[in-house]
C-alpha atoms as a PDB file:
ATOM      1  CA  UNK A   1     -20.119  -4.917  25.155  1.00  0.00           C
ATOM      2  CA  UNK A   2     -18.096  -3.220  27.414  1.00  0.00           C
ATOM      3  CA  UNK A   3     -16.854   0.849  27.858  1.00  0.00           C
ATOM      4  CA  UNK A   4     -14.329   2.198  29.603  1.00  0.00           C
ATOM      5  CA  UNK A   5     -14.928   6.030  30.603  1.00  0.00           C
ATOM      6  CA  UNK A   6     -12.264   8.046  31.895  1.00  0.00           C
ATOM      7  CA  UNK A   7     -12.861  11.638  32.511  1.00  0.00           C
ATOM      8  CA  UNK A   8     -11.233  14.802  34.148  1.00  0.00           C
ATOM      9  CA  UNK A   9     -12.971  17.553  36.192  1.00  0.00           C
ATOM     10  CA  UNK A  10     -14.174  19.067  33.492  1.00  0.00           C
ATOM     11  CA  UNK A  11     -16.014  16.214  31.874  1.00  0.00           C
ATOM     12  CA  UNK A  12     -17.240  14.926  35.309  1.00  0.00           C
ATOM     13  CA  UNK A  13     -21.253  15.586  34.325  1.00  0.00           C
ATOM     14  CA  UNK A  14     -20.407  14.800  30.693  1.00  0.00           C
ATOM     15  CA  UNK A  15     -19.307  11.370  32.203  1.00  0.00           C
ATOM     16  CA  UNK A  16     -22.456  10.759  35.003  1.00  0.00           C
ATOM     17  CA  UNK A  17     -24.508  11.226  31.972  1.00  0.00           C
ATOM     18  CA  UNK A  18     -22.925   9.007  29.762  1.00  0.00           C
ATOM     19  CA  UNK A  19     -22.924   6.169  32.087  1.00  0.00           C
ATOM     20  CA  UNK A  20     -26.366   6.386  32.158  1.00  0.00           C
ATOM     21  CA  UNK A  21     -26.940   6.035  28.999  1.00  0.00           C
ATOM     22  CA  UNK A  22     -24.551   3.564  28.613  1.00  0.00           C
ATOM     23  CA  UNK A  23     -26.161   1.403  31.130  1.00  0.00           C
ATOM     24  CA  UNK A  24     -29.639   1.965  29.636  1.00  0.00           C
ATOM     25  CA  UNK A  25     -28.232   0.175  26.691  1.00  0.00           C
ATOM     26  CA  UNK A  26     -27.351  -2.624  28.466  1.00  0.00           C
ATOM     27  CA  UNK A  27     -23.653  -1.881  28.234  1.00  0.00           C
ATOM     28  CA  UNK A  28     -20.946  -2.587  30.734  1.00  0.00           C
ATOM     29  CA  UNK A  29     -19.181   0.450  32.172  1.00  0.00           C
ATOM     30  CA  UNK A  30     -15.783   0.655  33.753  1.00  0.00           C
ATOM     31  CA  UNK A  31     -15.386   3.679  34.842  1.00  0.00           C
ATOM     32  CA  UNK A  32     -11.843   5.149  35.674  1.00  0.00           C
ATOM     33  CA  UNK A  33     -12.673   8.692  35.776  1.00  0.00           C
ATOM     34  CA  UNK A  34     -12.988  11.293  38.282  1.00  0.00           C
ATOM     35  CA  UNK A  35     -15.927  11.526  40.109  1.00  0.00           C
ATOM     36  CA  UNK A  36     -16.276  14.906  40.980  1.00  0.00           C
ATOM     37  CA  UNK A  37     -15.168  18.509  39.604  1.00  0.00           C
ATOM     38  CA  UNK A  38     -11.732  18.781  42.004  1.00  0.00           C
ATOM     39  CA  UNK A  39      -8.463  18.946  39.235  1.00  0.00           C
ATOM     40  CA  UNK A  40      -7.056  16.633  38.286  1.00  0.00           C
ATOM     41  CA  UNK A  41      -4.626  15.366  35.771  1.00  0.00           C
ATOM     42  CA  UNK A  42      -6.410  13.802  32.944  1.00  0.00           C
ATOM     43  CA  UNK A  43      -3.455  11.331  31.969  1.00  0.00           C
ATOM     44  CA  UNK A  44      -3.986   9.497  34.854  1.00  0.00           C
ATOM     45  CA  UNK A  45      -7.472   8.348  33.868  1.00  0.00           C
ATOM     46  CA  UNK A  46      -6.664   8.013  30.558  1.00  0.00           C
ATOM     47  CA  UNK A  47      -3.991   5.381  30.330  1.00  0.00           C
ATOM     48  CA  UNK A  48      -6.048   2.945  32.475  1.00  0.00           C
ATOM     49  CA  UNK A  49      -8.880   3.591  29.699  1.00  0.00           C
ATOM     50  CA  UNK A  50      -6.192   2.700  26.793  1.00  0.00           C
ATOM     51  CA  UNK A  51      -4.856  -0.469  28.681  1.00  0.00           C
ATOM     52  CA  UNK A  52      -8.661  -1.805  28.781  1.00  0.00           C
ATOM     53  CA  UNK A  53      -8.749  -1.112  25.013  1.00  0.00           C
ATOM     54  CA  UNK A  54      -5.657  -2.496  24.229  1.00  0.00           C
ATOM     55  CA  UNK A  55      -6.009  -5.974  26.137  1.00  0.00           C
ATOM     56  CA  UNK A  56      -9.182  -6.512  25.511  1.00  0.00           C
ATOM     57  CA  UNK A  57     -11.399  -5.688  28.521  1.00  0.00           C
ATOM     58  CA  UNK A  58     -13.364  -3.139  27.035  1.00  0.00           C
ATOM     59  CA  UNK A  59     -14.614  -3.103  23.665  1.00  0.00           C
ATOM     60  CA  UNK A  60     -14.220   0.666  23.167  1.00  0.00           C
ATOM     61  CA  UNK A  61     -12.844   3.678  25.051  1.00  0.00           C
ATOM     62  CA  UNK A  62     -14.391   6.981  26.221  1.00  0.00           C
ATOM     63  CA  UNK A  63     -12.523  10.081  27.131  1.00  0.00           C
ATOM     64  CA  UNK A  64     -13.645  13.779  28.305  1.00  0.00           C
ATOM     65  CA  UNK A  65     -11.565  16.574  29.349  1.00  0.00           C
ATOM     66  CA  UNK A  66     -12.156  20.213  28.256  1.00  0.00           C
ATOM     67  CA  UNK A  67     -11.032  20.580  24.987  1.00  0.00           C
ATOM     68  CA  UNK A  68     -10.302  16.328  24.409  1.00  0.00           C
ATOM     69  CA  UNK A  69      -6.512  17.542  22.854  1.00  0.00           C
ATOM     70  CA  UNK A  70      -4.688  15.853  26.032  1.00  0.00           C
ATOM     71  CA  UNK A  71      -7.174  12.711  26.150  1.00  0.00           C
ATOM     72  CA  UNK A  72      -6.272  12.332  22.802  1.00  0.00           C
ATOM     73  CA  UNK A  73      -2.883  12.875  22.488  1.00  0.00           C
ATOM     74  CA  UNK A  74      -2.091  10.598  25.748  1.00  0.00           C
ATOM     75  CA  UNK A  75      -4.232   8.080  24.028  1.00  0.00           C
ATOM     76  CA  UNK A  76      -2.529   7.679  20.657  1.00  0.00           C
ATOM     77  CA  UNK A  77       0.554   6.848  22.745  1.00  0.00           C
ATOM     78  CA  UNK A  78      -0.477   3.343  23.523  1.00  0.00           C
ATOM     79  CA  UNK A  79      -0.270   1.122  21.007  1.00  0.00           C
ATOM     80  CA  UNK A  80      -3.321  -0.191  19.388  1.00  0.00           C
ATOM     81  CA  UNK A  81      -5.201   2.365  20.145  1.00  0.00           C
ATOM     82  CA  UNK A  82      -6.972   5.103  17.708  1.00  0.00           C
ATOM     83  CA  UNK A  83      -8.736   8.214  19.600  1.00  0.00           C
ATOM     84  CA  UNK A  84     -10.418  10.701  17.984  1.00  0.00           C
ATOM     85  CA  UNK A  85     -11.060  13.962  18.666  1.00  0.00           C
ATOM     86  CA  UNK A  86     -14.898  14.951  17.823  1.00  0.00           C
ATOM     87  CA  UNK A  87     -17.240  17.531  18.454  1.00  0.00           C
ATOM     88  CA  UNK A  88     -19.935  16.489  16.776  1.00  0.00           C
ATOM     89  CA  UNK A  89     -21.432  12.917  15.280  1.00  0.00           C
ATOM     90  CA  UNK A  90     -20.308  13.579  11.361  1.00  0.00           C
ATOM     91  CA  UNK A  91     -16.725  13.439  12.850  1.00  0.00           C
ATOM     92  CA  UNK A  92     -18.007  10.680  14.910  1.00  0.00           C
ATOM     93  CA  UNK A  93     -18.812   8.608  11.734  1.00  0.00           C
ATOM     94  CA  UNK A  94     -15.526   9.666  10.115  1.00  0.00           C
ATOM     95  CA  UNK A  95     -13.746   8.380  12.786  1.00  0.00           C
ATOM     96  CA  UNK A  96     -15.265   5.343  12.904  1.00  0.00           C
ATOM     97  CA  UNK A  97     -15.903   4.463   9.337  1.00  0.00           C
ATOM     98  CA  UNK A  98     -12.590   5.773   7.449  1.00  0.00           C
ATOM     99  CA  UNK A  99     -10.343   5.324  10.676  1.00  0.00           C
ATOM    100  CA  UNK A 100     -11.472   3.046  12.720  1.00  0.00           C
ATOM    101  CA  UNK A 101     -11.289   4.530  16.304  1.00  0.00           C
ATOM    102  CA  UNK A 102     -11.728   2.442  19.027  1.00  0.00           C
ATOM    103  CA  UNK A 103     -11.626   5.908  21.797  1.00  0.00           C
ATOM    104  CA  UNK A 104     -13.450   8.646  21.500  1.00  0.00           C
ATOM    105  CA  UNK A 105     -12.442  11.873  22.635  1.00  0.00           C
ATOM    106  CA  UNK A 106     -15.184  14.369  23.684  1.00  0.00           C
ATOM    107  CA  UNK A 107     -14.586  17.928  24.261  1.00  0.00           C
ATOM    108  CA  UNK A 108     -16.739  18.697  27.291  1.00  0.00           C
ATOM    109  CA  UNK A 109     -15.844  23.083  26.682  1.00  0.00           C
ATOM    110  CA  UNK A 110     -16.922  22.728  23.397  1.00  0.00           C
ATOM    111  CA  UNK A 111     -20.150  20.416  23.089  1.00  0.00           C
ATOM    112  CA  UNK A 112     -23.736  19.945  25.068  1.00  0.00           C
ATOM    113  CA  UNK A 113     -24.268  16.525  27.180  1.00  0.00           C
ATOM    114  CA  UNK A 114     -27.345  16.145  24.431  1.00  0.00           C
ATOM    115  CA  UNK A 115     -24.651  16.418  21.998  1.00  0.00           C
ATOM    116  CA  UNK A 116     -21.942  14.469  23.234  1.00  0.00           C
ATOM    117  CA  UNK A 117     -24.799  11.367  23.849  1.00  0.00           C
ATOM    118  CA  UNK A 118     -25.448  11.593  20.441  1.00  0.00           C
ATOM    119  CA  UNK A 119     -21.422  11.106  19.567  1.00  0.00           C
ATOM    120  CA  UNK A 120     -21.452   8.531  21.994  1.00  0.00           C
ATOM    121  CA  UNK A 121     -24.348   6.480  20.104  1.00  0.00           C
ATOM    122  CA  UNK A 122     -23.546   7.225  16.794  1.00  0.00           C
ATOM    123  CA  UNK A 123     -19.815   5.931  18.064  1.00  0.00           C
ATOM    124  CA  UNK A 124     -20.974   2.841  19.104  1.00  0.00           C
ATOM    125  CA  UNK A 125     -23.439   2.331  15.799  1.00  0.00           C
ATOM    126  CA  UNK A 126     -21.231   3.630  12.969  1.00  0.00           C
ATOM    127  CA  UNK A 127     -18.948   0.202  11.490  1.00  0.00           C
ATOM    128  CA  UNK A 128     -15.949   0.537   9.783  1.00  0.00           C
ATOM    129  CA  UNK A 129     -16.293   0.629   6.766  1.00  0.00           C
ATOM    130  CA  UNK A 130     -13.020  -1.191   5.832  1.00  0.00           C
ATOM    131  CA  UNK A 131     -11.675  -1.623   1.971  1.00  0.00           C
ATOM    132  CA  UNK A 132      -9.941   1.286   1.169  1.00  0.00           C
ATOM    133  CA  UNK A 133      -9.405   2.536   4.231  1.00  0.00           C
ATOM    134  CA  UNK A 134      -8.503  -0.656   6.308  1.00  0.00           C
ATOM    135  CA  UNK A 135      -5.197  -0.229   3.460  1.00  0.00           C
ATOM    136  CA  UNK A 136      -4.590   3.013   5.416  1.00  0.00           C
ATOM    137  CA  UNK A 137      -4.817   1.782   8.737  1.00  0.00           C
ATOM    138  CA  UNK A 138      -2.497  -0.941   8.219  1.00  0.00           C
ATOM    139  CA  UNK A 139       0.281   1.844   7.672  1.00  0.00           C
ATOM    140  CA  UNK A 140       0.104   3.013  11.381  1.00  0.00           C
ATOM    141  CA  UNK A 141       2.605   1.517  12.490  1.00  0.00           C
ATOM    142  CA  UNK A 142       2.405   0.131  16.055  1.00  0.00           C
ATOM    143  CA  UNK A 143       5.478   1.242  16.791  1.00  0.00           C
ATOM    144  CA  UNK A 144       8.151   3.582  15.411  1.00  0.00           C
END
């Protein structure tokens, strides 16, 4: 499996402590983020996230910025890809199961690193759940 992480100044130690984790797992990390708390602007780390999920290259996405509103709403521009905004692992599940995200967004302002591990695991273990809801998904269009 492979991640792509993208991250703005604010999510900078969010992101270093991700990775780890990530690689702890045995899971490949691209890493297009930031790598230090300078500003920047978080679109450009997020569209080379989206491309990765979109062709293929990474399995999932990951995406911090302060609140995870701009990651997110940059990220639902590309097609094929569903981000979610969560700030905790219930929505995490949700996302996953019902709408099957393939980014998460993580609100560095608003959640813990301990927390936003535990969104990032229960991302990568929660499987959509399909039936019902697959019937939803097929009515986003890809493009308008």
């Amino acid at each position: 499996m492979t991640i792509s992480i993208g991250n703005d100044h604010a999510g900078t130690d969010y992101k270093f402590a991700i990775v780890e984790f990530l690689k702890s797992k045995g899971i490949t990390v691209i890493n297009h983020g930031t790598n230090d708390d300078n500003s920047v602007d978080y679109a450009d780390f997020v569209h080379p996230v989206a491309h990765d999920v979109e062709n293929g290259t990474s399995t999932y996405g990951i995406l911090i910025c302060g609140s995870a509103n701009g990651v997110a709403m940059t990220a639902n521009k590309h097609q094929k890809i569903r981000a979610g905004l969560c700030w905790n692992k219930e929505i995490v599940e949700l996302i996953r199961g019902h709408n099957n995200a393939n980014v998460l967004c993580i609100p560095a302002r608003f959640t813990a690193i301990p927390q936003a591990i535990q969104m990032v695991e229960t991302f990568l273990n929660t499987e959509f759940e399909g039936g019902r809801h697959k019937k939803r998904i097929d009515k986003i269009p890809l493009s308008c």
